[in-house]
C-alpha atoms as a PDB file:
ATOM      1  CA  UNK A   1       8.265 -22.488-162.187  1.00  0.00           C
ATOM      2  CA  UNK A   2       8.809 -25.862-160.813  1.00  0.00           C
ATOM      3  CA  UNK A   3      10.042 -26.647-157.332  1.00  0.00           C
ATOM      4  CA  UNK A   4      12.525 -28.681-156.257  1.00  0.00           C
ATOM      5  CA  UNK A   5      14.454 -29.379-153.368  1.00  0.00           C
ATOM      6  CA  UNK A   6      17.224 -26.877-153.911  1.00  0.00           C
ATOM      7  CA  UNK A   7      13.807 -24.496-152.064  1.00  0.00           C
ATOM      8  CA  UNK A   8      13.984 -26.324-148.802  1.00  0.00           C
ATOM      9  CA  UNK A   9      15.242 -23.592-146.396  1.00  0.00           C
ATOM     10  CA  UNK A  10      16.921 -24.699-143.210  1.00  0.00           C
ATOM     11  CA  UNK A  11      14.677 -26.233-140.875  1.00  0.00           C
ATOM     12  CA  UNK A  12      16.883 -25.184-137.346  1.00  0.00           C
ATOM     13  CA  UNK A  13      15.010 -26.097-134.396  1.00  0.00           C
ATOM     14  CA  UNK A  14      12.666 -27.998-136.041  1.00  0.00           C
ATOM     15  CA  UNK A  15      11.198 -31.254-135.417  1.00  0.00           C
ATOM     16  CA  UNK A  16       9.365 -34.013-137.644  1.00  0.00           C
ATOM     17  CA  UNK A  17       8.005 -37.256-136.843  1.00  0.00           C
ATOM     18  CA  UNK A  18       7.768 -39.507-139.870  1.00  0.00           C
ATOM     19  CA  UNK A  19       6.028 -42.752-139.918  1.00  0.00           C
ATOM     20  CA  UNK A  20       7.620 -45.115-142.262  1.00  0.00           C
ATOM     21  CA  UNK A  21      11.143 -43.641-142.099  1.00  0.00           C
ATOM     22  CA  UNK A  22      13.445 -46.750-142.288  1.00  0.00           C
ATOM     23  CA  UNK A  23      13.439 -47.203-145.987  1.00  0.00           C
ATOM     24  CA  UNK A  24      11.953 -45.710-149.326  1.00  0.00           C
ATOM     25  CA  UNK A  25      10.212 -42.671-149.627  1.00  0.00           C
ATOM     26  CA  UNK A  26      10.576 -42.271-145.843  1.00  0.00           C
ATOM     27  CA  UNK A  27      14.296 -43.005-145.526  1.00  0.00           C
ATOM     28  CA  UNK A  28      14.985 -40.256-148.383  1.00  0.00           C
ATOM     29  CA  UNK A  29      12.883 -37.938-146.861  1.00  0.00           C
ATOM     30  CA  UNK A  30      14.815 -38.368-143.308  1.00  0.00           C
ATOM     31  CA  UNK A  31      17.488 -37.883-145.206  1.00  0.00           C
ATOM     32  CA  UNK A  32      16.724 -34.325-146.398  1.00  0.00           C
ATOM     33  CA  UNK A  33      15.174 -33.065-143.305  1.00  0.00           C
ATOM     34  CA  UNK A  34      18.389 -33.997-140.939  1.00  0.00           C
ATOM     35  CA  UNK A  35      20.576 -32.508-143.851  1.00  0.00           C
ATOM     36  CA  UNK A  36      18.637 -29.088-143.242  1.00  0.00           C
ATOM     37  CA  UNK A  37      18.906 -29.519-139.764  1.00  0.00           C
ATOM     38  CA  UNK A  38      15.250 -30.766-138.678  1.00  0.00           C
ATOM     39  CA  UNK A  39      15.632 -32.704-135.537  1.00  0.00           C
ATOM     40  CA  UNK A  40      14.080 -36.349-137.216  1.00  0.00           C
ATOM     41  CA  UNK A  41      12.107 -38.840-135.248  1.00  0.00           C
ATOM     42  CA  UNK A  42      11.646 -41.764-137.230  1.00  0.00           C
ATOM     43  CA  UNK A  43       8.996 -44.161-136.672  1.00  0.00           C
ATOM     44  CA  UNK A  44       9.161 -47.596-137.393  1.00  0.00           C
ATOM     45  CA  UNK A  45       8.194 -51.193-136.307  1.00  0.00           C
ATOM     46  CA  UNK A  46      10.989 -52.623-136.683  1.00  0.00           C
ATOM     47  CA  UNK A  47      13.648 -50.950-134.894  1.00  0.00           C
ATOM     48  CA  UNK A  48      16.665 -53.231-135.847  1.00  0.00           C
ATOM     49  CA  UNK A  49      16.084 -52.271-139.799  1.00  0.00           C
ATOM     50  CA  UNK A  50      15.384 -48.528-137.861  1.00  0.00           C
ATOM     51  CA  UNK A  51      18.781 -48.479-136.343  1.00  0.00           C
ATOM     52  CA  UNK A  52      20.686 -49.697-139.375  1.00  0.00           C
ATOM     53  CA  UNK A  53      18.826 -47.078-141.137  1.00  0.00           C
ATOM     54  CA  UNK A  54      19.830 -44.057-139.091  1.00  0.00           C
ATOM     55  CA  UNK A  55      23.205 -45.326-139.059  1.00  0.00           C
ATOM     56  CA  UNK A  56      23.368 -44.819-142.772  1.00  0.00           C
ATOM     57  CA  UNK A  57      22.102 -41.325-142.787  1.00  0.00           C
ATOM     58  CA  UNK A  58      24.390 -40.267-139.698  1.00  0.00           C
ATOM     59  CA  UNK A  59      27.424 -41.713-141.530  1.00  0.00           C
ATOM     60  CA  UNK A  60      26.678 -39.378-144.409  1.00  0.00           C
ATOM     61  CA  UNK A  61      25.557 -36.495-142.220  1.00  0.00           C
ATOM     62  CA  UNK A  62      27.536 -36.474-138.833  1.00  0.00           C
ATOM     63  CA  UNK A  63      25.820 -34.138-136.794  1.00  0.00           C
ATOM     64  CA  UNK A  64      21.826 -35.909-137.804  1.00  0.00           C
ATOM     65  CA  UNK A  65      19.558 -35.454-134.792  1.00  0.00           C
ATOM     66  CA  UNK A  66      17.488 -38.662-135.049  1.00  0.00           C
ATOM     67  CA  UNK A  67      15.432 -40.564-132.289  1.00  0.00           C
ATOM     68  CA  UNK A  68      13.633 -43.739-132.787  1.00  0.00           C
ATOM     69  CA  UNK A  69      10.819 -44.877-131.385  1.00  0.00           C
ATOM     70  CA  UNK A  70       9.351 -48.177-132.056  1.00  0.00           C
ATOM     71  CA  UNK A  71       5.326 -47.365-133.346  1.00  0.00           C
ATOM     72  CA  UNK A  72       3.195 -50.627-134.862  1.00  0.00           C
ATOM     73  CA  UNK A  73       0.308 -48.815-137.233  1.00  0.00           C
ATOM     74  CA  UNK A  74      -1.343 -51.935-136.980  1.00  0.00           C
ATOM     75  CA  UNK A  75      -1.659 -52.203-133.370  1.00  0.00           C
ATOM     76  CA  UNK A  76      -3.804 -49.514-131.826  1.00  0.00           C
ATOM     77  CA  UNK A  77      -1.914 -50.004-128.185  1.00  0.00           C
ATOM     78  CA  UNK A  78       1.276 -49.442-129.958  1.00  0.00           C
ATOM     79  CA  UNK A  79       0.297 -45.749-131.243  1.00  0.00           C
ATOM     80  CA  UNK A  80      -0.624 -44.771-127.891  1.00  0.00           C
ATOM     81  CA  UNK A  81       2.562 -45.631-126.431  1.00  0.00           C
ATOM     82  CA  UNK A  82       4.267 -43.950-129.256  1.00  0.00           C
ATOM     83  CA  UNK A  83       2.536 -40.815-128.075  1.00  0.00           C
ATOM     84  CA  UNK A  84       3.600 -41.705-124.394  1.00  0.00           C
ATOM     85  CA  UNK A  85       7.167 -42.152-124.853  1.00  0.00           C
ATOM     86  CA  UNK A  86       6.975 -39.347-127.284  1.00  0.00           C
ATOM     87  CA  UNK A  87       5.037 -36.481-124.747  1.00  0.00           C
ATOM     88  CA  UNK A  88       8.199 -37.601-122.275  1.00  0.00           C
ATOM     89  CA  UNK A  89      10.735 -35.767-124.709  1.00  0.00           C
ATOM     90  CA  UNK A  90       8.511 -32.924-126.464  1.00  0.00           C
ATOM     91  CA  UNK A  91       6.357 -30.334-126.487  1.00  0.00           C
ATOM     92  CA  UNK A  92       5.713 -29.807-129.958  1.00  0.00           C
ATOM     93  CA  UNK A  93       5.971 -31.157-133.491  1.00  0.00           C
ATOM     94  CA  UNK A  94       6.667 -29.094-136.354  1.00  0.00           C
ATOM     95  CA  UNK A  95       5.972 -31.720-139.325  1.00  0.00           C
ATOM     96  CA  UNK A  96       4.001 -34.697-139.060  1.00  0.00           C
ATOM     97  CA  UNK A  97       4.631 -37.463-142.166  1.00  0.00           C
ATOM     98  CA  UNK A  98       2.057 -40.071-142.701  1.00  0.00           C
ATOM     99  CA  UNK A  99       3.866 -42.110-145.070  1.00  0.00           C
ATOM    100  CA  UNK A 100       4.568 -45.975-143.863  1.00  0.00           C
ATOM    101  CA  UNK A 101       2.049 -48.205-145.729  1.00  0.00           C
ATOM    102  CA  UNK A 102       1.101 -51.723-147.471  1.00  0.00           C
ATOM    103  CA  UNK A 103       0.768 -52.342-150.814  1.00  0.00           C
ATOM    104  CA  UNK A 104      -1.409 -55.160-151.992  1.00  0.00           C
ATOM    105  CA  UNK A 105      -1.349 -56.990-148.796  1.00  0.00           C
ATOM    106  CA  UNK A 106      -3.131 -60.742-148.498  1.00  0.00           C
ATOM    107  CA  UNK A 107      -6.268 -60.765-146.586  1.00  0.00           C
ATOM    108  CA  UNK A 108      -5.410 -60.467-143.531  1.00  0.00           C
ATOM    109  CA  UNK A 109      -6.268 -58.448-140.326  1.00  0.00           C
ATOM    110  CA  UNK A 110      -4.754 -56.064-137.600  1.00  0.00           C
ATOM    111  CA  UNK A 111      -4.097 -56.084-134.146  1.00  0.00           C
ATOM    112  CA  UNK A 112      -7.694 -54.768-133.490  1.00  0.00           C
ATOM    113  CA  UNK A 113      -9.331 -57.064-135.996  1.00  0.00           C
ATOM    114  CA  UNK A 114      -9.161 -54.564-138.939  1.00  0.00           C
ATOM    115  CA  UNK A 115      -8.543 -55.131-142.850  1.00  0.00           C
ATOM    116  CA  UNK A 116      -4.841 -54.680-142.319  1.00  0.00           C
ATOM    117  CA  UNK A 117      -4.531 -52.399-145.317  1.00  0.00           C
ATOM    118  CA  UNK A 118      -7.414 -49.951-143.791  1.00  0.00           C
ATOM    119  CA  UNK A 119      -5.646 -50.375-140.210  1.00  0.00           C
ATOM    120  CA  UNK A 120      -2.240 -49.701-141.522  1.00  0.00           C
ATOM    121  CA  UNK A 121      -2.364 -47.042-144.076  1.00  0.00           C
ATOM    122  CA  UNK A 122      -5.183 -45.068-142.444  1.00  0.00           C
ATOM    123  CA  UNK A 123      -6.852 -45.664-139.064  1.00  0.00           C
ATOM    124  CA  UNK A 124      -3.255 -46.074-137.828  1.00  0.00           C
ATOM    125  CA  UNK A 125      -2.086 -42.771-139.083  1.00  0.00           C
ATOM    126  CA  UNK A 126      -5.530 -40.821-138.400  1.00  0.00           C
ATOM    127  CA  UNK A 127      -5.134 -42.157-134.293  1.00  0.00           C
ATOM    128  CA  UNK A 128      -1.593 -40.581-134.602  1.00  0.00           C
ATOM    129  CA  UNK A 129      -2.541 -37.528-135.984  1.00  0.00           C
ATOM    130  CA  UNK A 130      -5.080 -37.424-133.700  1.00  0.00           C
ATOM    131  CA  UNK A 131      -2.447 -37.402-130.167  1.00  0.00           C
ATOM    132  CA  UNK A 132       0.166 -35.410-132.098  1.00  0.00           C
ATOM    133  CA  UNK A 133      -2.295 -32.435-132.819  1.00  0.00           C
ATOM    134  CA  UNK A 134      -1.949 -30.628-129.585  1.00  0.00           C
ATOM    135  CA  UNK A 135       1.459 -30.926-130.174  1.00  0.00           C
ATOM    136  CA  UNK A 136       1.574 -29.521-133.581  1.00  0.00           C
ATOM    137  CA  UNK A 137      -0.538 -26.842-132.617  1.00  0.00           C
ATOM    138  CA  UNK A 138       2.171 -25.400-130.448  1.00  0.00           C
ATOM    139  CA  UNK A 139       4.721 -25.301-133.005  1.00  0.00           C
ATOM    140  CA  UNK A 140       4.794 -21.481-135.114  1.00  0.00           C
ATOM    141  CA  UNK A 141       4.051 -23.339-138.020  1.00  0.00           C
ATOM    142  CA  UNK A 142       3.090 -26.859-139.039  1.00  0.00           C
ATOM    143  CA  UNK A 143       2.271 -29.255-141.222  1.00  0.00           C
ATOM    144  CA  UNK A 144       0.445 -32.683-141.396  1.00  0.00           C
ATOM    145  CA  UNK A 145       1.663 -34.499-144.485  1.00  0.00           C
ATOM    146  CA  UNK A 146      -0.648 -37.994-145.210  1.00  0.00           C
ATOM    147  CA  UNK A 147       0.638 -39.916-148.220  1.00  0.00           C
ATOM    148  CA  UNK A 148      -1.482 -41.269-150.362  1.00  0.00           C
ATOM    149  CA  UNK A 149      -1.016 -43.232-153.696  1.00  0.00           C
ATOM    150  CA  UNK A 150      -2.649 -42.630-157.341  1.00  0.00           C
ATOM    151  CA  UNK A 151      -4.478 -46.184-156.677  1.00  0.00           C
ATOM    152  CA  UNK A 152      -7.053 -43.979-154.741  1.00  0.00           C
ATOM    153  CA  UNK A 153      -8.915 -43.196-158.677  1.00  0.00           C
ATOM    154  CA  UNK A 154      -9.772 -47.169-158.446  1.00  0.00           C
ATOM    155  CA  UNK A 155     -10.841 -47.043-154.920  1.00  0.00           C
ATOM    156  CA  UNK A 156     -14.473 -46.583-153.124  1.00  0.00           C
ATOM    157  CA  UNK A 157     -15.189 -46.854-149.125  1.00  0.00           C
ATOM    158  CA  UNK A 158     -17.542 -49.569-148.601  1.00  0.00           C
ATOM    159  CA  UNK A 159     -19.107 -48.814-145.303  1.00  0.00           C
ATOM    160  CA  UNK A 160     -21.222 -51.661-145.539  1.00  0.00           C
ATOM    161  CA  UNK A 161     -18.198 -53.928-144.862  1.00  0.00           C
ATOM    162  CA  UNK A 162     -15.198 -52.200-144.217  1.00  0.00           C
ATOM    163  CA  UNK A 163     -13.136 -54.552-143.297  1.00  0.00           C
ATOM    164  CA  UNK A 164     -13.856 -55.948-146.735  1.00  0.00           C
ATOM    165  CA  UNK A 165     -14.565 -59.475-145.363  1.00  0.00           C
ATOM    166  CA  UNK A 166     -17.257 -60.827-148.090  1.00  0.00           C
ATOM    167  CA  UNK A 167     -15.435 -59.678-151.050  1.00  0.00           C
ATOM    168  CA  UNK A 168     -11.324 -59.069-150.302  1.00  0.00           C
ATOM    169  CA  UNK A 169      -9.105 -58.855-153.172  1.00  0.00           C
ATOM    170  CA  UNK A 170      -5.869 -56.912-152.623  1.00  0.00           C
ATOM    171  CA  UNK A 171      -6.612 -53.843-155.193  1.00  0.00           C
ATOM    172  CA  UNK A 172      -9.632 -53.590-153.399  1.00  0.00           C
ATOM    173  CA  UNK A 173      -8.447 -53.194-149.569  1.00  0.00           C
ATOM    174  CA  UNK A 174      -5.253 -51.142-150.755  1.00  0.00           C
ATOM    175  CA  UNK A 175      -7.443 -48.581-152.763  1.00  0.00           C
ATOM    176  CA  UNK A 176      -9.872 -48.454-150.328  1.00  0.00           C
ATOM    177  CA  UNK A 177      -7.030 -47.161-147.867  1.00  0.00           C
ATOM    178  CA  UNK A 178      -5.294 -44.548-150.184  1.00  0.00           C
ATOM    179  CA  UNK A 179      -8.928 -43.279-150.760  1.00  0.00           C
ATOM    180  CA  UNK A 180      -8.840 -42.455-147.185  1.00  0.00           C
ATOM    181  CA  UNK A 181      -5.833 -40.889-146.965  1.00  0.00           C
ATOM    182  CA  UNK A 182      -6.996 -38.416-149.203  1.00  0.00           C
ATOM    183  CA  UNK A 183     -10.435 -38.025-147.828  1.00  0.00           C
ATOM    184  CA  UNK A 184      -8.835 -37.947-144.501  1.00  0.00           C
ATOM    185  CA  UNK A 185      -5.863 -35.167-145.080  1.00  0.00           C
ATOM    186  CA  UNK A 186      -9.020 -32.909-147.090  1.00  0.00           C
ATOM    187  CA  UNK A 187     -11.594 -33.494-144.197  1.00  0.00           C
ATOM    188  CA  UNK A 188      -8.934 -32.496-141.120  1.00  0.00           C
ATOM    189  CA  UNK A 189      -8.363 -29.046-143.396  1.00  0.00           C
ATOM    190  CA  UNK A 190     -12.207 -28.426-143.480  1.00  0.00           C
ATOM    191  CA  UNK A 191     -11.834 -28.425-139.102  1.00  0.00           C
ATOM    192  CA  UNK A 192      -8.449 -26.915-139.078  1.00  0.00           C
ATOM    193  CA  UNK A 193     -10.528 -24.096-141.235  1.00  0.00           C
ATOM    194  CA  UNK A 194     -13.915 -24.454-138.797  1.00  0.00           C
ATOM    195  CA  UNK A 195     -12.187 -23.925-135.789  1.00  0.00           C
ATOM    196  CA  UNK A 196      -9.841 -21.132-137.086  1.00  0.00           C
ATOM    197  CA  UNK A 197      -6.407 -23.031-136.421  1.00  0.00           C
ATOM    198  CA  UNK A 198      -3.914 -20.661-138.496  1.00  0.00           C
ATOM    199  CA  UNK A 199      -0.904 -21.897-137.931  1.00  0.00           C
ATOM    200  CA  UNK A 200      -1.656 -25.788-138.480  1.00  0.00           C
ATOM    201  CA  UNK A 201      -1.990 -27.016-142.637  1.00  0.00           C
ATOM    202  CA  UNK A 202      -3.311 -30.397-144.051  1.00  0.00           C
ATOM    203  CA  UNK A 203      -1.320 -31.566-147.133  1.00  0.00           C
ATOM    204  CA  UNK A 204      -1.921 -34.716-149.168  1.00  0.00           C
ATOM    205  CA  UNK A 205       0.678 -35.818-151.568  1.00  0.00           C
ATOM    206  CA  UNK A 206       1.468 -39.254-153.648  1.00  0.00           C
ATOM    207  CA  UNK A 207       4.448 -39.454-155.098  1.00  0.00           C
ATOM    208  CA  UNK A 208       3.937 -41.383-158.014  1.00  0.00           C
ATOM    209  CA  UNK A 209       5.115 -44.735-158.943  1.00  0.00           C
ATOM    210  CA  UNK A 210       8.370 -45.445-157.408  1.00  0.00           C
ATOM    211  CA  UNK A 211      10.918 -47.708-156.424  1.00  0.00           C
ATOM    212  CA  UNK A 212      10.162 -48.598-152.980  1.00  0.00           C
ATOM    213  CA  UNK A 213      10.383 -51.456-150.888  1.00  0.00           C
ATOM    214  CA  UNK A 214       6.649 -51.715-150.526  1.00  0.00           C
ATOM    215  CA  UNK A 215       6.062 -53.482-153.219  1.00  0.00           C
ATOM    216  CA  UNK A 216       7.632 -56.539-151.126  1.00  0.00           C
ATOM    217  CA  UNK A 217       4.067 -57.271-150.400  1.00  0.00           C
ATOM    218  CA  UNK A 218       3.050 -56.521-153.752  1.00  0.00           C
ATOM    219  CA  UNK A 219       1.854 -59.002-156.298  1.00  0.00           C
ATOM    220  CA  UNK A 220       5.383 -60.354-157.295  1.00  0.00           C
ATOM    221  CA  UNK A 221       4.449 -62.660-154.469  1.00  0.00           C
ATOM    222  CA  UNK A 222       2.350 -64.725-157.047  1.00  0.00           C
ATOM    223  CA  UNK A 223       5.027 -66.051-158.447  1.00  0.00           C
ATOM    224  CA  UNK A 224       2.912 -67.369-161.481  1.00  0.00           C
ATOM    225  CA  UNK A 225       0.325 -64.548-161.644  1.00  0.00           C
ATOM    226  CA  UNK A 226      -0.725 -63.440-165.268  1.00  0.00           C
ATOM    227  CA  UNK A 227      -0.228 -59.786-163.205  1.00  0.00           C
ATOM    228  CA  UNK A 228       3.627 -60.406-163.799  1.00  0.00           C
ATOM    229  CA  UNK A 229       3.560 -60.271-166.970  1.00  0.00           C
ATOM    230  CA  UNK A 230       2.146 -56.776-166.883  1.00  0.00           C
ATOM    231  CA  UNK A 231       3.468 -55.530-163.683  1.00  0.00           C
ATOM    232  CA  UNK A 232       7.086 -56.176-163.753  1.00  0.00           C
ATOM    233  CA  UNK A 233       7.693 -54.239-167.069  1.00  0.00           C
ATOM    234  CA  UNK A 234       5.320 -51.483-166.017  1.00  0.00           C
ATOM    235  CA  UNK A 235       7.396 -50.659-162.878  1.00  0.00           C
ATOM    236  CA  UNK A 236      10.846 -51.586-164.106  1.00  0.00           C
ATOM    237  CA  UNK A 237      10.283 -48.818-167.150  1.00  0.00           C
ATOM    238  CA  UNK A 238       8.281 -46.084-166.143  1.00  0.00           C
ATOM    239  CA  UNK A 239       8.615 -46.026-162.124  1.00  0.00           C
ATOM    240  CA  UNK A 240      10.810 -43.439-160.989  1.00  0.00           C
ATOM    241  CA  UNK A 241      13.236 -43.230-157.667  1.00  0.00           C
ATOM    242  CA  UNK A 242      12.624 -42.819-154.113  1.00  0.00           C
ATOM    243  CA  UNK A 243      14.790 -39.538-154.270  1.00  0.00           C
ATOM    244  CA  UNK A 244      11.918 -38.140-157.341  1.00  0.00           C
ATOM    245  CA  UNK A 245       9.343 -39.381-155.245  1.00  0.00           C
ATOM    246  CA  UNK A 246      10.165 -38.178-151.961  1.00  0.00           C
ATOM    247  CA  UNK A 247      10.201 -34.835-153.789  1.00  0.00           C
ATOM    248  CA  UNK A 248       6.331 -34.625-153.442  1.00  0.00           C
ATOM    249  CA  UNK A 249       6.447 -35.553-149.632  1.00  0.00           C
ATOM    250  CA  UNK A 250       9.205 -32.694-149.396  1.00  0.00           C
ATOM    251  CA  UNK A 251       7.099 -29.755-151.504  1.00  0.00           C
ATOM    252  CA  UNK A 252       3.877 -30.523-148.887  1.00  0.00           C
ATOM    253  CA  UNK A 253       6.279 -29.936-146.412  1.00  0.00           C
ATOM    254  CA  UNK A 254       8.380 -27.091-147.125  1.00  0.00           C
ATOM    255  CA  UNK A 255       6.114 -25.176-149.700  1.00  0.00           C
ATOM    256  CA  UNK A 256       5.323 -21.794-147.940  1.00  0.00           C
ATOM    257  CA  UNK A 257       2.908 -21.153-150.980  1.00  0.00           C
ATOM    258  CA  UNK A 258       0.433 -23.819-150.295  1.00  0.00           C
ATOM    259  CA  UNK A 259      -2.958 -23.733-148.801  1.00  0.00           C
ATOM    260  CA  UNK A 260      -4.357 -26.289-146.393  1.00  0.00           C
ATOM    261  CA  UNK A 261      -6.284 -29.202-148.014  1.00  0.00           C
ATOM    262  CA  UNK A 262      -4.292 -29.090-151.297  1.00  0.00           C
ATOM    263  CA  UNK A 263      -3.050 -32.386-153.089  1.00  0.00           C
ATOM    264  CA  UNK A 264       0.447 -32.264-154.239  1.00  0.00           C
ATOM    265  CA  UNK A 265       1.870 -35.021-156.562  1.00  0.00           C
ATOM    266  CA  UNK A 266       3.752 -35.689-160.239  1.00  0.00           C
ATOM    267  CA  UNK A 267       1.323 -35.101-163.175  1.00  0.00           C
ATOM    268  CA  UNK A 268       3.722 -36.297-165.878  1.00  0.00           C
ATOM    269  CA  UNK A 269       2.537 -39.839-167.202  1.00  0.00           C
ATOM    270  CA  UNK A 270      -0.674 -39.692-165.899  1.00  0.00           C
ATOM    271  CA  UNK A 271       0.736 -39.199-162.382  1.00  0.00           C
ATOM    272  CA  UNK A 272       3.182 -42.160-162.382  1.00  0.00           C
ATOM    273  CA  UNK A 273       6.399 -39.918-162.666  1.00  0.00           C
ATOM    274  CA  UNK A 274       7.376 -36.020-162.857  1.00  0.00           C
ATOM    275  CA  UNK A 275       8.058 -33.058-160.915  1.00  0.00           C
ATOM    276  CA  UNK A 276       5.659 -32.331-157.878  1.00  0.00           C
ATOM    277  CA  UNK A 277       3.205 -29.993-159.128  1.00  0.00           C
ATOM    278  CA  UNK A 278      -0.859 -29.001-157.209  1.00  0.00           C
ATOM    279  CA  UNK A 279      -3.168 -32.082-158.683  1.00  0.00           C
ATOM    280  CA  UNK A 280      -6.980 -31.452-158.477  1.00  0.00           C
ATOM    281  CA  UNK A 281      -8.412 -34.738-156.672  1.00  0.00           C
ATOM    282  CA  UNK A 282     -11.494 -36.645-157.865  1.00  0.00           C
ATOM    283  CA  UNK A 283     -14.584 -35.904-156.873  1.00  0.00           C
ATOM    284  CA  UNK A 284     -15.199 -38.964-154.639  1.00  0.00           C
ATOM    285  CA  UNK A 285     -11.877 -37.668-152.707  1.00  0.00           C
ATOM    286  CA  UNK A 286     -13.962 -34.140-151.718  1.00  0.00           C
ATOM    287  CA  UNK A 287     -17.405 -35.737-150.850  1.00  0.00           C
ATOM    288  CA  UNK A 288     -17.925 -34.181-148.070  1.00  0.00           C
ATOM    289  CA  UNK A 289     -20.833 -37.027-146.917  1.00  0.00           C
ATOM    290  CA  UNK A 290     -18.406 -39.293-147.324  1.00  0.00           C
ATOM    291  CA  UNK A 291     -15.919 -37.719-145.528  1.00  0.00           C
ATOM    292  CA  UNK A 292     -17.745 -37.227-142.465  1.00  0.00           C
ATOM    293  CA  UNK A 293     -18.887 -40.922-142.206  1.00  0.00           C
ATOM    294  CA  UNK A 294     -15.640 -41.856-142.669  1.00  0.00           C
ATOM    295  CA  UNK A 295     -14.615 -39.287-140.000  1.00  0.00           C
ATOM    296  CA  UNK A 296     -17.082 -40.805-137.286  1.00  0.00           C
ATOM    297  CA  UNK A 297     -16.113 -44.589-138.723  1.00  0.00           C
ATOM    298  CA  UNK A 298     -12.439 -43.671-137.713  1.00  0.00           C
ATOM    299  CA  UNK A 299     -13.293 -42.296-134.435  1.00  0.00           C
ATOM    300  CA  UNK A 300     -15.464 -45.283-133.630  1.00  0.00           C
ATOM    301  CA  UNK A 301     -12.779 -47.924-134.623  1.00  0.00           C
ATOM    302  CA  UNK A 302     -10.113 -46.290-133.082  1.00  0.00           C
ATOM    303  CA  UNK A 303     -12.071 -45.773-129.956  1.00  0.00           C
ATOM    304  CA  UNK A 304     -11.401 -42.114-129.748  1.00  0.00           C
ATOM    305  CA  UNK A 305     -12.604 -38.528-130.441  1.00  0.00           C
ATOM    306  CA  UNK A 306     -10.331 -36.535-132.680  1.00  0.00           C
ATOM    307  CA  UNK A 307      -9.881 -33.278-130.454  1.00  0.00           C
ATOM    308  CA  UNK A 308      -9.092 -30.456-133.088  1.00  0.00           C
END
């Protein structure tokens, strides 16, 4: 049978943080949460866009229980006051959502002096994960929801450079972070499992190809690129909407049949659109040598040990 979000049950006294939640798959997935009473705080750099965002959802849902706090993934300083301002307000977390990102960024680097893509889309998230875990662990139940993209089949890590600085190209540095995502969201279920946290679950989901504003920084920006003529038909045909996208982000969170460390995401058109369904991920994504180095690469980048 195929789910769909007429299964969300009513999420009273609950409360998500979601990176990301100003616009696209983010904004619709505020939207559903604060429409089945989840207490929403949204994340997001810039809080101006935040504010007009929230002021959309409240006008169609009156009663919406949405903070925002400003949080920079690409500035390690920025996370940790996120955590700061959030420990003032609460005690636990109920659902944590990874899913703010870049898309085919130019080279470029973070705060810290990271490949922005790798700094963004997955150190960024893995040191927020990392101070909202004690926090999740109080809640009854909880999930940890990292979004990650079907670009992770072209991507590899390259630990020998990173930060990609000998041989950038944007495919490159944006695969490279959706690869870790995935390797990321699978490798926190394998300690969730070793240190016998039950009520704490892992989920990675993509949600296809979809109509987001991501793809601002996508390669449109070459206004003459041969890509164009490819990409621009591609996504205009056979990309689907933030609302069928989001629907992957919303099965990892609300699916009581799910295991930790599964990978949720449409399998129709060779994952680019369709109903959320369980994907099996490559075998690169499950390396489990991998997954540790990356592990200990994260720690040591983000200057701090991930306390399970």
């Amino acid at each position: 049978m195929t789910w769909n979000k007429h299964e969300i049950p009513t999420a009273d006294n609950k409360t998500a943080v979601i990176t990301g939640a100003n616009r696209g798959l983010g904004f619709e997935v505020t939207k559903e949460l604060v429409n089945h009473n989840c207490s929403v705080i949204m994340a997001c750099r810039n809080l101006e866009k935040a504010e007009k965002a929230k002021s959309k959802i409240v006008n169609g849902s009156p009663g919406a229980d949405i903070e925002l706090i400003q949080l920079n993934l690409a500035d390690l300083n920025s996370i940790r006051e996120f955590n700061d301002q959030f420990a003032e307000n609460y005690s636990n977390v109920d659902f944590l959502v990874n899913n703010a990102g870049i898309f085919h960024a130019p080279q470029m680097e973070s705060e810290d002096g990271y490949e922005m893509h790798l700094a963004v889309n997955h150190l960024g998230h893995f040191l927020l994960t990392n101070h909202l875990f004690k926090y999740l662990k109080q809640a009854e139940q909880s999930r940890i929801v990292t979004v990650t993209s079907i670009g992770y089949r072209f991507g590899e890590l390259h630990f020998d450079d990173i930060n990609l600085r000998e041989d950038y190209t944007r495919t490159k540095g944006y695969a490279q972070s959706k690869l870790a995502n995935l390797m990321f969201a699978i490798e926190l279920q394998r300690r969730i499992d070793a240190n016998q946290i039950t009520n704490v679950k892992s989920i990675a989901t993509h949600p296809g190809v979809s109509k987001t504003n991501i793809y601002k920084t996508g390669p449109h920006l070459h206004a003459y690129s041969l890509w164009n003529w490819f990409y621009y038909p591609f996504y205009f045909l056979f990309s689907q909407s933030p609302e069928k996208g989001a629907l992957s982000i919303l099965r990892a969170i609300f699916d009581d049949n799910l295991v930790g460390g599964e990978f949720i995401g449409p399998k129709g058109m060779f994952g680019i659109r369709g109903r959320p369904e369980i994907l099996q991920p490559q075998s690169k994504a499950i390396d489990t040598e991998n997954a540790k180095k990356l592990w200990d690469l994260s720690e040591e980048l983000t200057k701090i040990k991930f306390t399970i």
